[in-house]
N, C-alpha and C. Protein backbone atom coordinates (compact mmCIF):
# COMPACT_ATOMS: atom_id res chain seq x y z
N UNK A 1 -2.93 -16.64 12.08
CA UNK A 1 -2.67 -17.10 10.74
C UNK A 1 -3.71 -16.49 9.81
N UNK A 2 -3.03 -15.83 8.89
CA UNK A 2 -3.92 -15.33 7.94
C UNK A 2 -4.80 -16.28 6.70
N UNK A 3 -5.93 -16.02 6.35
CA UNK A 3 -6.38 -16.91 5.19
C UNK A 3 -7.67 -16.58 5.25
N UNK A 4 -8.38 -16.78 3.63
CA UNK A 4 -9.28 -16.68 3.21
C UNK A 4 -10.72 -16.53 4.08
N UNK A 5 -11.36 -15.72 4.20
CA UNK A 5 -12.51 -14.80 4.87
C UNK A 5 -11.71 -15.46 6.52
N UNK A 6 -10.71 -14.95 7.11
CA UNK A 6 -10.59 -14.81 8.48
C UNK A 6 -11.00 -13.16 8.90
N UNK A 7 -11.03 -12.30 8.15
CA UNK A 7 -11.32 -10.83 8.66
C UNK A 7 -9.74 -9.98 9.11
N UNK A 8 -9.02 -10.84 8.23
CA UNK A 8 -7.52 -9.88 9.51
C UNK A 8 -7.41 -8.88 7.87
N UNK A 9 -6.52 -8.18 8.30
CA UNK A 9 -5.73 -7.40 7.25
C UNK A 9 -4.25 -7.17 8.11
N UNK A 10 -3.04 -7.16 7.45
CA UNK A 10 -1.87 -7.07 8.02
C UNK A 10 -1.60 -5.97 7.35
N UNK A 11 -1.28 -4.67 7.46
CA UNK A 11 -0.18 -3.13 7.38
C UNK A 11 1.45 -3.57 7.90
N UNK A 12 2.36 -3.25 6.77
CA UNK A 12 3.82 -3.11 7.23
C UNK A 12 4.06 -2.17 6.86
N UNK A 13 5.01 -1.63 7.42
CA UNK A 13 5.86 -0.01 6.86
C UNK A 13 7.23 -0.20 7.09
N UNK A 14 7.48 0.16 5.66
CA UNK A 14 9.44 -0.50 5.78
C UNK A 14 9.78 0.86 5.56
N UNK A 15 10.96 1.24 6.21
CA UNK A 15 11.18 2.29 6.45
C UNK A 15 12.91 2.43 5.83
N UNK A 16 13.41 3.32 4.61
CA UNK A 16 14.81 2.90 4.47
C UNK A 16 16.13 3.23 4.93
N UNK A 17 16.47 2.67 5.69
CA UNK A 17 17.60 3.02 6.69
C UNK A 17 18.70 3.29 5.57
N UNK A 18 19.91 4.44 5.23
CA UNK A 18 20.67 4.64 4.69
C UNK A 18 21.85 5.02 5.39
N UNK A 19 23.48 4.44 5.12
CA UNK A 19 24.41 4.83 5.74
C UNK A 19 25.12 6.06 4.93
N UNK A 20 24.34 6.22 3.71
CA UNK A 20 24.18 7.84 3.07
C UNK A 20 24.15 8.88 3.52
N UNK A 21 24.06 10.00 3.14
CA UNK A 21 23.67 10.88 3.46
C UNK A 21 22.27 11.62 2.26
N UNK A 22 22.80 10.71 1.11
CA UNK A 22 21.92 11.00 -0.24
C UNK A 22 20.56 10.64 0.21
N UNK A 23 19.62 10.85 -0.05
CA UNK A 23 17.94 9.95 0.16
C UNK A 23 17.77 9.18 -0.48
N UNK A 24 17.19 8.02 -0.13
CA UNK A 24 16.75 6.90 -1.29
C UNK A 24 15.66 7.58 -2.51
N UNK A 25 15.78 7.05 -3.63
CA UNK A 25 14.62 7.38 -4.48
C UNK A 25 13.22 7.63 -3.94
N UNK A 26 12.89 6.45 -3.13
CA UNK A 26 11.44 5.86 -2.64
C UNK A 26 11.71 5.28 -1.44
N UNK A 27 11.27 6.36 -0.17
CA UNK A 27 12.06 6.36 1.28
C UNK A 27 10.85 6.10 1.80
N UNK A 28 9.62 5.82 1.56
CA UNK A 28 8.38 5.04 2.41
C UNK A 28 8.20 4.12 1.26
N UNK A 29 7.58 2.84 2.42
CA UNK A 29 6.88 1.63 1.26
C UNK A 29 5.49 1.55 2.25
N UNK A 30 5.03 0.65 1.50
CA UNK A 30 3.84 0.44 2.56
C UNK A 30 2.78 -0.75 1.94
N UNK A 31 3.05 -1.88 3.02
CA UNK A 31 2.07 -3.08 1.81
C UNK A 31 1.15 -3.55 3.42
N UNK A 32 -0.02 -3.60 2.29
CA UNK A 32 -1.30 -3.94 2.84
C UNK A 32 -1.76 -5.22 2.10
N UNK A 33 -1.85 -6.26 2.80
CA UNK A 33 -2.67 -7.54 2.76
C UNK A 33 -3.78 -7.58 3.32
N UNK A 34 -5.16 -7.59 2.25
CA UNK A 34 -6.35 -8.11 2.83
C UNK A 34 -6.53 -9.49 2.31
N UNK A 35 -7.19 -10.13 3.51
CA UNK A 35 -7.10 -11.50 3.33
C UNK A 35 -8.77 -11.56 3.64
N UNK A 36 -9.34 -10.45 3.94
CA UNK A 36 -10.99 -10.20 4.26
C UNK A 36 -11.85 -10.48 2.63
N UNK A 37 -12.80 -10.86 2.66
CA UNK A 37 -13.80 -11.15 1.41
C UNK A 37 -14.12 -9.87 0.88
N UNK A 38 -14.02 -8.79 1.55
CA UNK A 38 -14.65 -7.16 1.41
C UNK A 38 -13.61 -6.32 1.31
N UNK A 39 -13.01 -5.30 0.54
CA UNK A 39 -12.20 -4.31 0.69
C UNK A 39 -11.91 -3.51 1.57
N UNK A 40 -10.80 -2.94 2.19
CA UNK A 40 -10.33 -2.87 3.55
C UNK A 40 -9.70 -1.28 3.23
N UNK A 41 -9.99 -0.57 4.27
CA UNK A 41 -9.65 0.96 4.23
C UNK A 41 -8.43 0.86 5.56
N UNK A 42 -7.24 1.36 4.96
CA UNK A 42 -6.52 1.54 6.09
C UNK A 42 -5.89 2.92 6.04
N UNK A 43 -5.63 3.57 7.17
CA UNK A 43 -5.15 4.64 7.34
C UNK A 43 -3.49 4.35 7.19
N UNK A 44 -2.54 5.84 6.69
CA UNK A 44 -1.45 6.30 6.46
C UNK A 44 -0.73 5.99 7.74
N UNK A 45 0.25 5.60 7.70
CA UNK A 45 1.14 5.50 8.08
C UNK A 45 1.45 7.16 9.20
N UNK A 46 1.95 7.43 10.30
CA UNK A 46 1.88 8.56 10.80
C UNK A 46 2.88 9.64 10.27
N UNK A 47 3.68 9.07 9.70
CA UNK A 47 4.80 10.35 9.10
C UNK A 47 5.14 10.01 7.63
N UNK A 48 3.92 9.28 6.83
CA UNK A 48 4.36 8.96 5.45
C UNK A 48 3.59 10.09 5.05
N UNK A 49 4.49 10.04 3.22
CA UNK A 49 4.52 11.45 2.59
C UNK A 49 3.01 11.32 1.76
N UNK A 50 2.91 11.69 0.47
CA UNK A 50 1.79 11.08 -0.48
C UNK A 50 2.01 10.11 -0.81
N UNK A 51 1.48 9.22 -1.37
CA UNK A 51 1.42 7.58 -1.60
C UNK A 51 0.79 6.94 -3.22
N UNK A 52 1.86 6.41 -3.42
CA UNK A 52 0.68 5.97 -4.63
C UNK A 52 1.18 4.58 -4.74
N UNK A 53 0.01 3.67 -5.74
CA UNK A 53 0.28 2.87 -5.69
C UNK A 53 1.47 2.25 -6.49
N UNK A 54 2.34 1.18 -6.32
CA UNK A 54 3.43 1.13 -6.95
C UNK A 54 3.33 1.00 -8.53
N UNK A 55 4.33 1.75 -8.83
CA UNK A 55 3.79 1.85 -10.75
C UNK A 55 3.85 0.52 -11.66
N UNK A 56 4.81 -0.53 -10.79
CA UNK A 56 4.93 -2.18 -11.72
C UNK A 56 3.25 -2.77 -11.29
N UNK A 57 2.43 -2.40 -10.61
CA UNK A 57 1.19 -2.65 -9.75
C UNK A 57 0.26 -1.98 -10.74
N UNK A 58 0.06 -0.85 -10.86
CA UNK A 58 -0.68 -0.16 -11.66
C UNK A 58 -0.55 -0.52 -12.82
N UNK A 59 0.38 -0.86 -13.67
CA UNK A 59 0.58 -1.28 -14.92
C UNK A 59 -0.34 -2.68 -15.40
N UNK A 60 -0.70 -3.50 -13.97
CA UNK A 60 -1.03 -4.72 -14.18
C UNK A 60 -2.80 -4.15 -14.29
N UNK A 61 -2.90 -4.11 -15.48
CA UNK A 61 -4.59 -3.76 -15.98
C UNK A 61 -5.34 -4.48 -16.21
N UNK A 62 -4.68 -5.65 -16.51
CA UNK A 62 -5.53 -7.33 -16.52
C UNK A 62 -6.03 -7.88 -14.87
N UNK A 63 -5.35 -6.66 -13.99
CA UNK A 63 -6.08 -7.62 -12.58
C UNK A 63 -6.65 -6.40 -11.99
N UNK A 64 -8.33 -7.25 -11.82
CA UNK A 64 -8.96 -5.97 -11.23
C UNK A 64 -8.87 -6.28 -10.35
N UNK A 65 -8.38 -6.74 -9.07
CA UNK A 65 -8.45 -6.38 -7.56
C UNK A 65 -7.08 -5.49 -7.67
N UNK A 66 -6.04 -5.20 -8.33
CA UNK A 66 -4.93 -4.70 -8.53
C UNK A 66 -5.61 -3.25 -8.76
N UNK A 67 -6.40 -2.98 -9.99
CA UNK A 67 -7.03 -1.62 -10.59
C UNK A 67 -7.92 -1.07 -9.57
N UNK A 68 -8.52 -2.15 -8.21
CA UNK A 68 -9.68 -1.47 -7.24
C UNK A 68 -8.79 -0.72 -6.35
N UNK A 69 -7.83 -0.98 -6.19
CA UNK A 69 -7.00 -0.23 -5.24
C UNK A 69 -6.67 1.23 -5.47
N UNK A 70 -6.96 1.80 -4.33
CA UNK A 70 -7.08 3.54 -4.05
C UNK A 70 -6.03 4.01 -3.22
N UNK A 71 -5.91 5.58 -3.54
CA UNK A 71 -5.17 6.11 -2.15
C UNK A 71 -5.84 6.93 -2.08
N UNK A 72 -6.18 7.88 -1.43
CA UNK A 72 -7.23 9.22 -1.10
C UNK A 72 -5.58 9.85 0.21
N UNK A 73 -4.75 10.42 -1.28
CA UNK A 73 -3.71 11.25 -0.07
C UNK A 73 -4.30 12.39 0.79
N UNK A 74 -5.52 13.20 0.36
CA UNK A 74 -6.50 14.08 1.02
C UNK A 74 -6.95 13.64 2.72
N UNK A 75 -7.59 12.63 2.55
CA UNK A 75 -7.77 11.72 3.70
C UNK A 75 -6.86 10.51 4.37
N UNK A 76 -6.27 10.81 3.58
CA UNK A 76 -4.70 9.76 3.71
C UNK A 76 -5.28 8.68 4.36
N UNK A 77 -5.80 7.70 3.02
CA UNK A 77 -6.59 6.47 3.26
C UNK A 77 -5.85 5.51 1.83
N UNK A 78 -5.25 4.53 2.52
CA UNK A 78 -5.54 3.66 1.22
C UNK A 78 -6.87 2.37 1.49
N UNK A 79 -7.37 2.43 -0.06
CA UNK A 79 -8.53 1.47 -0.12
C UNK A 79 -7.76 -0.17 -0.91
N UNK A 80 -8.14 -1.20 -0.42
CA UNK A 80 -7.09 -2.66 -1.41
C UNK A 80 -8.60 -3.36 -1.35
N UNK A 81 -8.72 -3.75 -2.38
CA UNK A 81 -9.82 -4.72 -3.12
C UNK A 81 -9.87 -6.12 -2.01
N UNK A 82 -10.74 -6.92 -1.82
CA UNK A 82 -10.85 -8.26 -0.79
C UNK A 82 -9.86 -9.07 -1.56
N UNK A 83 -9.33 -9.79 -0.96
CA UNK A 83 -8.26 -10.64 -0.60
C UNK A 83 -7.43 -10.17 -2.32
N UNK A 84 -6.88 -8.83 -1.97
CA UNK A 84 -5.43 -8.58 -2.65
C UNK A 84 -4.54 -7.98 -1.78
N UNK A 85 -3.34 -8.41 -2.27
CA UNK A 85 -2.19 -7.34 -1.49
C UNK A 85 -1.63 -6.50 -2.29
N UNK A 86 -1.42 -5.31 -1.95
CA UNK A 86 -1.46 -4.11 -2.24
C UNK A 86 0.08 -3.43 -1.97
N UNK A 87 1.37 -2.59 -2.67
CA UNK A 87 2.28 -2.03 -2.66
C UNK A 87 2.13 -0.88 -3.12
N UNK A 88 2.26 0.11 -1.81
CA UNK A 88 2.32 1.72 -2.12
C UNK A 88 3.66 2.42 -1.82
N UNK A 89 3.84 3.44 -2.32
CA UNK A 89 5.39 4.26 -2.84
C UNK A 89 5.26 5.61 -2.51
N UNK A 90 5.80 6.29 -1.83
CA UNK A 90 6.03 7.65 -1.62
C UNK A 90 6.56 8.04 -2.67
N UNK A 91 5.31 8.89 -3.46
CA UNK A 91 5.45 9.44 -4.66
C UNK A 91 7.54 10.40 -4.70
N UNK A 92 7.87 10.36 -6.15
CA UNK A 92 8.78 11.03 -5.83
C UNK A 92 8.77 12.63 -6.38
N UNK A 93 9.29 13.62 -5.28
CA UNK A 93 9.40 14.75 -5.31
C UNK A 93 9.89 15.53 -6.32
């Protein structure tokens, strides 16, 4: 059970299954929950593209654990501020 300074962080990767043949707009997601007191570095996903953070997310400038959040696509690291959760987007091409 997750909660306040337990030390976990949870990574999901939703992946979008299409009976298309078209590509989805935004075909990786990727949300990171730190529930740690300290900001949490997690590595990329193994076959995700560049990443950024989601743009309705970035827009929110009034929340700085929202604004501490990083991606370093170079090192393909995302960084999420202590106890925020975090939504990243495979930039589109």
């Amino acid at each position: 059970m997750l909660g306040p300074g337990c030390g976990h962080c949870v990574r999901a990767m939703l992946k979008w299954r299409s009976l298309t043949a078209a590509p989805p707009p935004r075909p990786q997601v990727v949300v990171v929950v730190n529930a740690r007191p300290s900001p949490y570095v997690a590595a990329f996903p193994p076959d995700a593209g560049q990443l950024q953070l989601h743009p309705e997310l970035a827009a929110l400038v009034s929340d700085a654990g929202v604004q501490a959040c990083r991606v370093d696509n170079e090192r393909q690291q995302l960084e999420v501020a202590a106890r925020t959760a975090a939504v990243f987007v495979e930039r589109r091409r």
